[in-house]
N, C-alpha and C. Protein backbone atom coordinates (compact mmCIF):
# COMPACT_ATOMS: atom_id res chain seq x y z
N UNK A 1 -53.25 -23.50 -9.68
CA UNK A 1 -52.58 -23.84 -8.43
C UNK A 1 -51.10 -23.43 -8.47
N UNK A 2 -50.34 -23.58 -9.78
CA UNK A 2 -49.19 -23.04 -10.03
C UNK A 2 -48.47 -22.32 -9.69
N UNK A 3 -49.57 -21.14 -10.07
CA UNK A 3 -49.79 -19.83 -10.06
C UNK A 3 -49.58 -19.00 -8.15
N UNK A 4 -50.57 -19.79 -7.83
CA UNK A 4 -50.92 -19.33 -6.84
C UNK A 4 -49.43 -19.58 -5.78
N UNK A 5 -48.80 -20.99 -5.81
CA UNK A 5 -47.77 -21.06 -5.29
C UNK A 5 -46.43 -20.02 -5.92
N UNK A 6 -46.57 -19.97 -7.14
CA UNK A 6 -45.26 -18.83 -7.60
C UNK A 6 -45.99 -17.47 -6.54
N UNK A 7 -47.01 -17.03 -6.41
CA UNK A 7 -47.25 -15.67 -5.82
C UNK A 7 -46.86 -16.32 -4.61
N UNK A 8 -47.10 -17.04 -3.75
CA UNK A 8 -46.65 -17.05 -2.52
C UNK A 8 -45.29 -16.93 -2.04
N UNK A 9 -44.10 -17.85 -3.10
CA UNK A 9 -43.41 -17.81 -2.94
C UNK A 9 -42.33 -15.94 -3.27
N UNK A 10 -43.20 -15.74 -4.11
CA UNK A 10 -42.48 -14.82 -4.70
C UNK A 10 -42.95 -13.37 -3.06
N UNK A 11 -44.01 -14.18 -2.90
CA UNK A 11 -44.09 -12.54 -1.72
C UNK A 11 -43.19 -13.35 -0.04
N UNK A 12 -42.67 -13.99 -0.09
CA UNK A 12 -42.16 -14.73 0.96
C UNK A 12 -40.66 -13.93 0.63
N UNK A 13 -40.08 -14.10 -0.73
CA UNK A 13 -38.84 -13.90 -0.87
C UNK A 13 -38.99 -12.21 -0.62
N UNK A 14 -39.81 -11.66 -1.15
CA UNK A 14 -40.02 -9.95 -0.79
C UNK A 14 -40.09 -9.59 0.53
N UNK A 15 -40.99 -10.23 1.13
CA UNK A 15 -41.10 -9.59 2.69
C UNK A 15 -39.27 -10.56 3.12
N UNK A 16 -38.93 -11.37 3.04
CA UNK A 16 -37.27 -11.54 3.18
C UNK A 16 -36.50 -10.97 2.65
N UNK A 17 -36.42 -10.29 2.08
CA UNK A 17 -35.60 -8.68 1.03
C UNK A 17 -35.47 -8.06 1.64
N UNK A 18 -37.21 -7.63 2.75
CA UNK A 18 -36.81 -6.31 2.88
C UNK A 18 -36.81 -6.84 4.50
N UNK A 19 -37.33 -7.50 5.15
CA UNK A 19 -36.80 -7.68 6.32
C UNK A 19 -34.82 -7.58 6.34
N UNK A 20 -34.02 -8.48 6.05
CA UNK A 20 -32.58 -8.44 5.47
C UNK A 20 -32.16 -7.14 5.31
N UNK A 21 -33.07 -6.18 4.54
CA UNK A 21 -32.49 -4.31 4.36
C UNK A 21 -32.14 -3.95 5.17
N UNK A 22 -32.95 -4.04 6.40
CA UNK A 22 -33.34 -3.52 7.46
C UNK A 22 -32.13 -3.94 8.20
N UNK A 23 -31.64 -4.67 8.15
CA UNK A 23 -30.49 -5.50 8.98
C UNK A 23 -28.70 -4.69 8.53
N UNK A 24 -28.84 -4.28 7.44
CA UNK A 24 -27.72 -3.82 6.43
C UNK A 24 -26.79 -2.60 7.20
N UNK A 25 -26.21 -2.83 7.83
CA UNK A 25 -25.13 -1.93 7.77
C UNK A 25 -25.03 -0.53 7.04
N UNK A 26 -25.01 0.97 7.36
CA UNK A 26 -25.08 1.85 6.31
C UNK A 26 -24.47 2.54 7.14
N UNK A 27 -24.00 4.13 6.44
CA UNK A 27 -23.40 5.09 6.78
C UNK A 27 -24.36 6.14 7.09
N UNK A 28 -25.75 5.65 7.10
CA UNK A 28 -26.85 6.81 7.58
C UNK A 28 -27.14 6.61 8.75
N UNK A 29 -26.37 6.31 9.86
CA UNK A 29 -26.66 5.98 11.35
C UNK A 29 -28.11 5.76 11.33
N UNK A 30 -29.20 4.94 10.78
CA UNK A 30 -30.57 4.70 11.31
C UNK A 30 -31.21 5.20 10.49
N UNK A 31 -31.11 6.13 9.97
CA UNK A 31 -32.19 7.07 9.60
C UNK A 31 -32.85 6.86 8.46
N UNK A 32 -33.87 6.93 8.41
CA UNK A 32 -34.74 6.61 7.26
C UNK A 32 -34.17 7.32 5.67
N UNK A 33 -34.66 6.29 4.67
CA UNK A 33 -33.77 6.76 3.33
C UNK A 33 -34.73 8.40 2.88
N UNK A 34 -35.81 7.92 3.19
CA UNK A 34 -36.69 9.30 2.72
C UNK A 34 -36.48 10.41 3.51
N UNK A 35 -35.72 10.53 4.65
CA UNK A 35 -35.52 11.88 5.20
C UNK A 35 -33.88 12.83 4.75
N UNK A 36 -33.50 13.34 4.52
CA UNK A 36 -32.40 13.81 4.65
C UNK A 36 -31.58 14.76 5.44
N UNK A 37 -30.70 14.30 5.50
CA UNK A 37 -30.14 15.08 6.57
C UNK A 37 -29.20 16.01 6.74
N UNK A 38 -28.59 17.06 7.30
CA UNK A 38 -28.18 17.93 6.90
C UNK A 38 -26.96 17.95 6.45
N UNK A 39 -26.51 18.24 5.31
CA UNK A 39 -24.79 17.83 4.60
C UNK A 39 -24.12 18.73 6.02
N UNK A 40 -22.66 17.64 5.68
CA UNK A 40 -21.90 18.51 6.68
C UNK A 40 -20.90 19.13 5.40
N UNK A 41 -20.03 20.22 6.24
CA UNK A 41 -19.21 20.83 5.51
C UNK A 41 -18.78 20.09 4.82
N UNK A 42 -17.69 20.70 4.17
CA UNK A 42 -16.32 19.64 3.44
C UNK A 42 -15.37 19.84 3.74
N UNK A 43 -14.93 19.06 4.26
CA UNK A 43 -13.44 19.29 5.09
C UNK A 43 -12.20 19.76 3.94
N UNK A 44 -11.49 20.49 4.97
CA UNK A 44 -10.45 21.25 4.62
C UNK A 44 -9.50 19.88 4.32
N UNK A 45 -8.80 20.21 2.81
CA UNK A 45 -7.44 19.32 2.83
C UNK A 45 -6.44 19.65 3.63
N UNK A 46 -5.54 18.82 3.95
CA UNK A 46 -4.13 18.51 4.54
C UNK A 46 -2.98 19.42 3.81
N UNK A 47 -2.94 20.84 3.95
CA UNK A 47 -1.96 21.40 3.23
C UNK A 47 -0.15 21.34 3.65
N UNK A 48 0.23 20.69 4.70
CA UNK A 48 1.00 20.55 5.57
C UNK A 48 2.60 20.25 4.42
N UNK A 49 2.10 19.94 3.16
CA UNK A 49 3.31 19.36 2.36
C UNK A 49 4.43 17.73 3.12
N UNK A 50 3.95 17.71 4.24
CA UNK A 50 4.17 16.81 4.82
C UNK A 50 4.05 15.29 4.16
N UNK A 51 5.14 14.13 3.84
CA UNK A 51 4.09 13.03 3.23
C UNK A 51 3.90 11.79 4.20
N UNK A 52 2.70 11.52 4.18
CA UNK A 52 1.85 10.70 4.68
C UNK A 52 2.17 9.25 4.05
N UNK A 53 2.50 8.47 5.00
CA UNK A 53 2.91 6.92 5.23
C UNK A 53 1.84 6.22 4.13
N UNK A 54 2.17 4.95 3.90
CA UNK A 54 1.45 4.57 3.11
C UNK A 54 0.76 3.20 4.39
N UNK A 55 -0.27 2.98 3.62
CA UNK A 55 -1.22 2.03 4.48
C UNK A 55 -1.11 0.66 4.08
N UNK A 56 -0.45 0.04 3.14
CA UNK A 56 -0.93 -1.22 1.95
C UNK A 56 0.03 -0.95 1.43
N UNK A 57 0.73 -2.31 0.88
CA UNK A 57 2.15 -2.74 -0.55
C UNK A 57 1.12 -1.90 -1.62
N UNK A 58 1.84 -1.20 -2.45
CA UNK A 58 1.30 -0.11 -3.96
C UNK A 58 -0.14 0.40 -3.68
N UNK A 59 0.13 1.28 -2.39
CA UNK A 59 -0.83 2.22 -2.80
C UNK A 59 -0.46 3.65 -3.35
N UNK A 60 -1.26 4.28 -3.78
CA UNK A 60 -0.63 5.50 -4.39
C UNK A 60 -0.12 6.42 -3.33
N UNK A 61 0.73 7.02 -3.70
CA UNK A 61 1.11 8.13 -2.25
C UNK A 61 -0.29 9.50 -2.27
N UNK A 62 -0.49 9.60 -1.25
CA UNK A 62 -1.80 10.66 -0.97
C UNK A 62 -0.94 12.04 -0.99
N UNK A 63 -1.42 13.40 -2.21
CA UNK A 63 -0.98 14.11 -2.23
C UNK A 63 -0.80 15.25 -0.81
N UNK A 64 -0.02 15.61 -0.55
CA UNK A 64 0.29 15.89 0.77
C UNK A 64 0.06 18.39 0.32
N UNK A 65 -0.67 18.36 -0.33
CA UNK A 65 -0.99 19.94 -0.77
C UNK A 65 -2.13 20.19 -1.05
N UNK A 66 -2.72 21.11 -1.35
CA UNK A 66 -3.79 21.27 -1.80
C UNK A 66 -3.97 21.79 -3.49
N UNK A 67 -5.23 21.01 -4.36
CA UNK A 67 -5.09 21.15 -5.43
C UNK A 67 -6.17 21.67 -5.82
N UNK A 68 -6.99 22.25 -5.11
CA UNK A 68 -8.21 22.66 -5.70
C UNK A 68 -8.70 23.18 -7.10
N UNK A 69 -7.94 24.29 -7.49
CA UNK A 69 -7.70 24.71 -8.61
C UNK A 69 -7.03 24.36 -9.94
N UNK A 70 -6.18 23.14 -10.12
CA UNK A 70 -5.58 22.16 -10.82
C UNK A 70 -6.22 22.19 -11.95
N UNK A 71 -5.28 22.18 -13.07
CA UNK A 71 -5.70 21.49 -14.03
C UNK A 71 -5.57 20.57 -14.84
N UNK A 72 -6.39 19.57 -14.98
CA UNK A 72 -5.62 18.26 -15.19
C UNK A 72 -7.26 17.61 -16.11
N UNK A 73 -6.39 18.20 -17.34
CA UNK A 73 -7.48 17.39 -18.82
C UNK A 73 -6.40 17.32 -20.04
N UNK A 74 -7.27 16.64 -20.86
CA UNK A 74 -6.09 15.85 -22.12
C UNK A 74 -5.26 17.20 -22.69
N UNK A 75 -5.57 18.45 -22.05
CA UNK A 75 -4.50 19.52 -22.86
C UNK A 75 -3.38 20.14 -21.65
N UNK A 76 -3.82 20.07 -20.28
CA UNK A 76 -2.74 20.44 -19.28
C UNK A 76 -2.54 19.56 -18.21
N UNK A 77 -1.50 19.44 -18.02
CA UNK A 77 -1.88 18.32 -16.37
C UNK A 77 -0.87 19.13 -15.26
N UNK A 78 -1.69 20.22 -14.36
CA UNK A 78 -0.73 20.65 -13.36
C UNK A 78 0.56 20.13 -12.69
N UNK A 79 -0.07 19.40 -12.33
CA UNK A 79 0.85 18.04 -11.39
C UNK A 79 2.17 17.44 -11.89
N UNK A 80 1.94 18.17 -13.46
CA UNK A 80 3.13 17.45 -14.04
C UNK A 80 4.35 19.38 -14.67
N UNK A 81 3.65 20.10 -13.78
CA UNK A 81 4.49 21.12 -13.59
C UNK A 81 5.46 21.78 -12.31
N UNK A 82 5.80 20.75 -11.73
CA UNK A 82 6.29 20.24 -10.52
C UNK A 82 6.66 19.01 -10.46
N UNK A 83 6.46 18.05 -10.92
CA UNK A 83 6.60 16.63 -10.40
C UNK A 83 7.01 15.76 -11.89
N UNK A 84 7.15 16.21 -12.62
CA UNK A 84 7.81 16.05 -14.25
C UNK A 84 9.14 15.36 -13.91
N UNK A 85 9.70 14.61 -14.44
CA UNK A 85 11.22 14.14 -14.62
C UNK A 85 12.16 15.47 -14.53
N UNK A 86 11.70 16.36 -15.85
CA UNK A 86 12.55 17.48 -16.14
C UNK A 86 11.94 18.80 -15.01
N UNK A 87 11.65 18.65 -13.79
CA UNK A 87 10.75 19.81 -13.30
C UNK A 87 11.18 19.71 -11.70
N UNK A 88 11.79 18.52 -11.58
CA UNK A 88 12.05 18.05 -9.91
C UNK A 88 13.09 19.27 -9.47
N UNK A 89 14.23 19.17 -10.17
CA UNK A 89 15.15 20.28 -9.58
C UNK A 89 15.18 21.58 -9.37
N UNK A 90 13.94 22.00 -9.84
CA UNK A 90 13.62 23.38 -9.97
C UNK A 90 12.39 23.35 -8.39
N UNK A 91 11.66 22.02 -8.42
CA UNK A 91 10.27 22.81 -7.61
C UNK A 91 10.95 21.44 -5.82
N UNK A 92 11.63 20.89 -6.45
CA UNK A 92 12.02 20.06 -4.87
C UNK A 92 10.83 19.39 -4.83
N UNK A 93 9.89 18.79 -6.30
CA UNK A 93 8.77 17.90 -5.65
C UNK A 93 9.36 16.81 -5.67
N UNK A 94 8.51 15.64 -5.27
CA UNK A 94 8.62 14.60 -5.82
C UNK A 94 8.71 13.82 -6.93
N UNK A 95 9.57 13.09 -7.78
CA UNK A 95 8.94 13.02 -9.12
C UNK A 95 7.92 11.67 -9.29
N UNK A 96 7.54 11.90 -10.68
CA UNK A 96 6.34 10.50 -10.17
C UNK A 96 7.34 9.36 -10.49
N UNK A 97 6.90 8.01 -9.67
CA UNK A 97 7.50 6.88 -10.68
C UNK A 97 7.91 6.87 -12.07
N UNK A 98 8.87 6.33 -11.67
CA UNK A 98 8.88 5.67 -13.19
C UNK A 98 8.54 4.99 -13.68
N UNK A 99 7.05 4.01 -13.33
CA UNK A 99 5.87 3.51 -13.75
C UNK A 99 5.37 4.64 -14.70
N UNK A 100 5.18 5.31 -14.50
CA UNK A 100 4.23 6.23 -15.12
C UNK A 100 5.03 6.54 -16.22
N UNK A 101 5.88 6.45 -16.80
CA UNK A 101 6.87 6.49 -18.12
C UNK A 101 7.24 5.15 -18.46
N UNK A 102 6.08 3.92 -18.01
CA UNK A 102 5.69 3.27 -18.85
C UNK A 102 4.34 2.52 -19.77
N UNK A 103 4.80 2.34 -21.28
CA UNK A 103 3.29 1.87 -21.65
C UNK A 103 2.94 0.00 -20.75
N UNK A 104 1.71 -0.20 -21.57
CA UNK A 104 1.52 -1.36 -20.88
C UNK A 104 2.19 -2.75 -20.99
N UNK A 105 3.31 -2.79 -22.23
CA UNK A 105 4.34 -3.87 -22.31
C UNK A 105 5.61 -3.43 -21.69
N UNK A 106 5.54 -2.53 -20.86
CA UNK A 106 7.06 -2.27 -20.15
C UNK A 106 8.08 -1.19 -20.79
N UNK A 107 7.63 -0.84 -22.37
CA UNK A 107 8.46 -0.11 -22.57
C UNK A 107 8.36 1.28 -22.28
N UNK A 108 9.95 1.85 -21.93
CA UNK A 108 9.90 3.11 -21.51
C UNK A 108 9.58 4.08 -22.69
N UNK A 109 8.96 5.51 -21.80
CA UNK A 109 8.51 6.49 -23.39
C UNK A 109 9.28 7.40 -22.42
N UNK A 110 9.52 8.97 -23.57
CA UNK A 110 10.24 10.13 -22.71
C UNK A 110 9.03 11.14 -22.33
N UNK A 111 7.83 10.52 -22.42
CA UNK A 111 6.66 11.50 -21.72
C UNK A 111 6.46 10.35 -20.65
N UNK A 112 5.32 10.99 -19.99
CA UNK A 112 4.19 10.52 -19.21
C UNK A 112 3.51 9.76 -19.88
N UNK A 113 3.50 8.15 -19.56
CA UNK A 113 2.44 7.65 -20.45
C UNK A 113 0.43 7.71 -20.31
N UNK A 114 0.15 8.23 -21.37
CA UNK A 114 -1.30 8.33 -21.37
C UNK A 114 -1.65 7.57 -20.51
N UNK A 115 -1.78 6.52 -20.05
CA UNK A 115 -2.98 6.01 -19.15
C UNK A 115 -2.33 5.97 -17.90
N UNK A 116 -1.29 6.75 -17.27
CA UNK A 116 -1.25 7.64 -15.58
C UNK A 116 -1.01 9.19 -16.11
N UNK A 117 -1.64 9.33 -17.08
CA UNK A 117 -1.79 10.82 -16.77
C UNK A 117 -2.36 11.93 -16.08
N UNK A 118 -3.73 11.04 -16.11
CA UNK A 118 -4.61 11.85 -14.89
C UNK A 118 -4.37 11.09 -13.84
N UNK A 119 -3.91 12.28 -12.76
CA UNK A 119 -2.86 11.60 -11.62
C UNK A 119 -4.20 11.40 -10.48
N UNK A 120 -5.52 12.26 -10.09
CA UNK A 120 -6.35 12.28 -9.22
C UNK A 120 -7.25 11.01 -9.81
N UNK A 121 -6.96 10.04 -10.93
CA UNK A 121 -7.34 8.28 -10.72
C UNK A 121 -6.99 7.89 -9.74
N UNK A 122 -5.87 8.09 -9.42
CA UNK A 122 -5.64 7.31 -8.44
C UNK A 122 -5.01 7.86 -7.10
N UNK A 123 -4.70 9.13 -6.97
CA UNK A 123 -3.86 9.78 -6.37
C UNK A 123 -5.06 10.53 -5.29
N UNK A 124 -5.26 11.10 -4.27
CA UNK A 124 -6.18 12.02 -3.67
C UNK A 124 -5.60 12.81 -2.80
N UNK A 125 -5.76 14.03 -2.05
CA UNK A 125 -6.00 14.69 -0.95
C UNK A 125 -6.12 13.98 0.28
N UNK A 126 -5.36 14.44 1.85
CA UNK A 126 -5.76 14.02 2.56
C UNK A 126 -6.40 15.35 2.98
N UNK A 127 -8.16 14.66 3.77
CA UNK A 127 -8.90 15.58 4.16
C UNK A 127 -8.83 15.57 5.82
N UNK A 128 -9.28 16.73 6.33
CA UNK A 128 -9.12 16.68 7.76
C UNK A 128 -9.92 16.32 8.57
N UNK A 129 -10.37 15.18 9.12
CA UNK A 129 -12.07 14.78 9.45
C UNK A 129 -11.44 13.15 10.09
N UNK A 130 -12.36 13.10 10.41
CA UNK A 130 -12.55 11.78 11.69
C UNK A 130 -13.14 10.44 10.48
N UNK A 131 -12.59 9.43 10.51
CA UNK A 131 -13.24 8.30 9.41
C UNK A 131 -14.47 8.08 9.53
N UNK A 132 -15.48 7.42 8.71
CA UNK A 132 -16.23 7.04 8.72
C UNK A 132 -16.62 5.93 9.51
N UNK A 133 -16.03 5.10 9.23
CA UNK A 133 -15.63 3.85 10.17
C UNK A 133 -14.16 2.99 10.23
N UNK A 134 -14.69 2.56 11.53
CA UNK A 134 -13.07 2.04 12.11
C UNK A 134 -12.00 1.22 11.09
N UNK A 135 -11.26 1.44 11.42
CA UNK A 135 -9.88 1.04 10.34
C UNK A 135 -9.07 0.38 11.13
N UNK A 136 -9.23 -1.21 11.19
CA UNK A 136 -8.59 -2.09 12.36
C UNK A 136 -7.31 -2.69 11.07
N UNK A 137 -6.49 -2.54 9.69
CA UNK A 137 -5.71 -2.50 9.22
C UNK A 137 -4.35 -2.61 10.04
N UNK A 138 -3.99 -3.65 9.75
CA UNK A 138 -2.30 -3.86 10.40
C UNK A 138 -1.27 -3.94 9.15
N UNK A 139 -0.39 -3.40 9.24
CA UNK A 139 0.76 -3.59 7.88
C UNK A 139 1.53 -4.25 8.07
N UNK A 140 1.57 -5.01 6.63
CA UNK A 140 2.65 -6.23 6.90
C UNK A 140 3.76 -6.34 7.47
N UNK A 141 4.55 -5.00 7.52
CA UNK A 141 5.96 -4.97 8.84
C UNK A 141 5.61 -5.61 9.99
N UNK A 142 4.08 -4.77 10.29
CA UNK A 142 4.19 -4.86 11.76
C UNK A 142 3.16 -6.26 12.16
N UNK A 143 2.23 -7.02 11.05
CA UNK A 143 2.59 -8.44 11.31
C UNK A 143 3.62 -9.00 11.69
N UNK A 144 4.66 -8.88 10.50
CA UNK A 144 5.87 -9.67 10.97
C UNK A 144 6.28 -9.70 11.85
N UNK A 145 6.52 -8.79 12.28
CA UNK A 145 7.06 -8.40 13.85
C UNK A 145 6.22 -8.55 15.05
N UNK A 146 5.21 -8.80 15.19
CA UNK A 146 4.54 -9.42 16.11
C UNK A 146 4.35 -10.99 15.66
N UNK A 147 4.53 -11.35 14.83
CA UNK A 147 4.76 -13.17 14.79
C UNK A 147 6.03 -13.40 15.42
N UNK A 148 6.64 -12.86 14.91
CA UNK A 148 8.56 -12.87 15.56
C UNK A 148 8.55 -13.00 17.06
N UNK A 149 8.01 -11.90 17.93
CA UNK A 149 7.76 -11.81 18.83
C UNK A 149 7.17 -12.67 19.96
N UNK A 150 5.89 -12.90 19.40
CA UNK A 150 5.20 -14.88 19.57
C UNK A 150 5.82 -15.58 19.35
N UNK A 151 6.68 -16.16 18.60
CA UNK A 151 7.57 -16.94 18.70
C UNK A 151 8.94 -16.84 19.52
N UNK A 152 9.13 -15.96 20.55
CA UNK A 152 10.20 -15.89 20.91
C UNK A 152 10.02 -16.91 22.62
C-alpha cells in the first residue's frame, strides 16, 4: 500500500513539473525545445571609441572598440598595450584602475595584479542589437531626484 501511494504521489509531483515548465518564461518565444531555429547573425560591436555610461554603482566600464583579434592569455594581455599605467601617454587610452594594481589585502604591486588580468572577466563589447528583454533599471541619481521632487 506504501508503495503504491509513493507512485502516486511521485507521478502527481511529475505531471506538476511539467505542467509549471510550460508556464516558465524563456527566450525561445514559444517554440518547442526540439525544434531549432535559425541562429541570427552576430552583431557587429560598437567601434565608435565613444564611452558608454555606466548602468549600476561598480560596474565595469564596457569597452567602447573592437577586440576581436586580442590577445589576452597568461603570456600577453593586449589591453594592457594601451591601457598600462606606463602606456596611457603614448595611446590617449584610458588607464585601468588602480584596483587592478591591487592584490587581495590592499597592497599595491608595480604590475597588474594576476587576478584582473584577464580584462574580458569582466569587461565586454558593446554589441549593436535590440535587448533581449526590457530593461525597466533606474539609477540611483535619478531615484534621488525623483524622491526630491515628490517631496516638494
Amino acid at each position: 500500500m506504501k508503495k503504491l501511494q509513493a507512485l502516486f504521489i511521485f507521478v502527481c509531483l511529475l505531471t506538476t513539473n511539467i505542467a509549471l515548465a510550460n508556464d516558465i518564461g524563456t527566450l525561445r518565444n514559444g517554440q518547442d525545445i526540439s525544434t531549432q531555429e535559425k541562429s541570427q547573425p552576430i552583431p557587429k560591436p560598437i567601434t565608435d571609441d565613444i564611452k558608454v555610461g555606466r548602468n549600476y554603482p561598480m560596474q565595469p566600464p564596457i569597452i567602447p572598440h573592437n577586440i576581436r583579434d586580442y590577445q589576452v592569455d597568461l603570456n600577453v594581455n593586449k589591453c594592457l598595450s594601451c591601457h598600462s599605467r606606463n602606456r596611457v601617454s603614448e595611446s590617449q587610452a584610458t588607464m585601468v584602475s588602480v584596483t587592478h594594481y591591487m592584490d587581495r589585502d590592499g597592497n599595491f604591486l608595480a604590475d597588474v595584479s594576476p587576478r584582473r588580468y584577464f580584462c574580458t572577466q569582466c569587461h565586454v563589447t558593446q554589441k549593436d542589437t535590440k535587448p533581449l528583454i526590457e530593461n525597466d533599471f533606474i539609477d540611483m541619481k535619478k531615484l534621488i531626484a525623483i524622491k526630491a521632487q515628490s517631496a516638494k
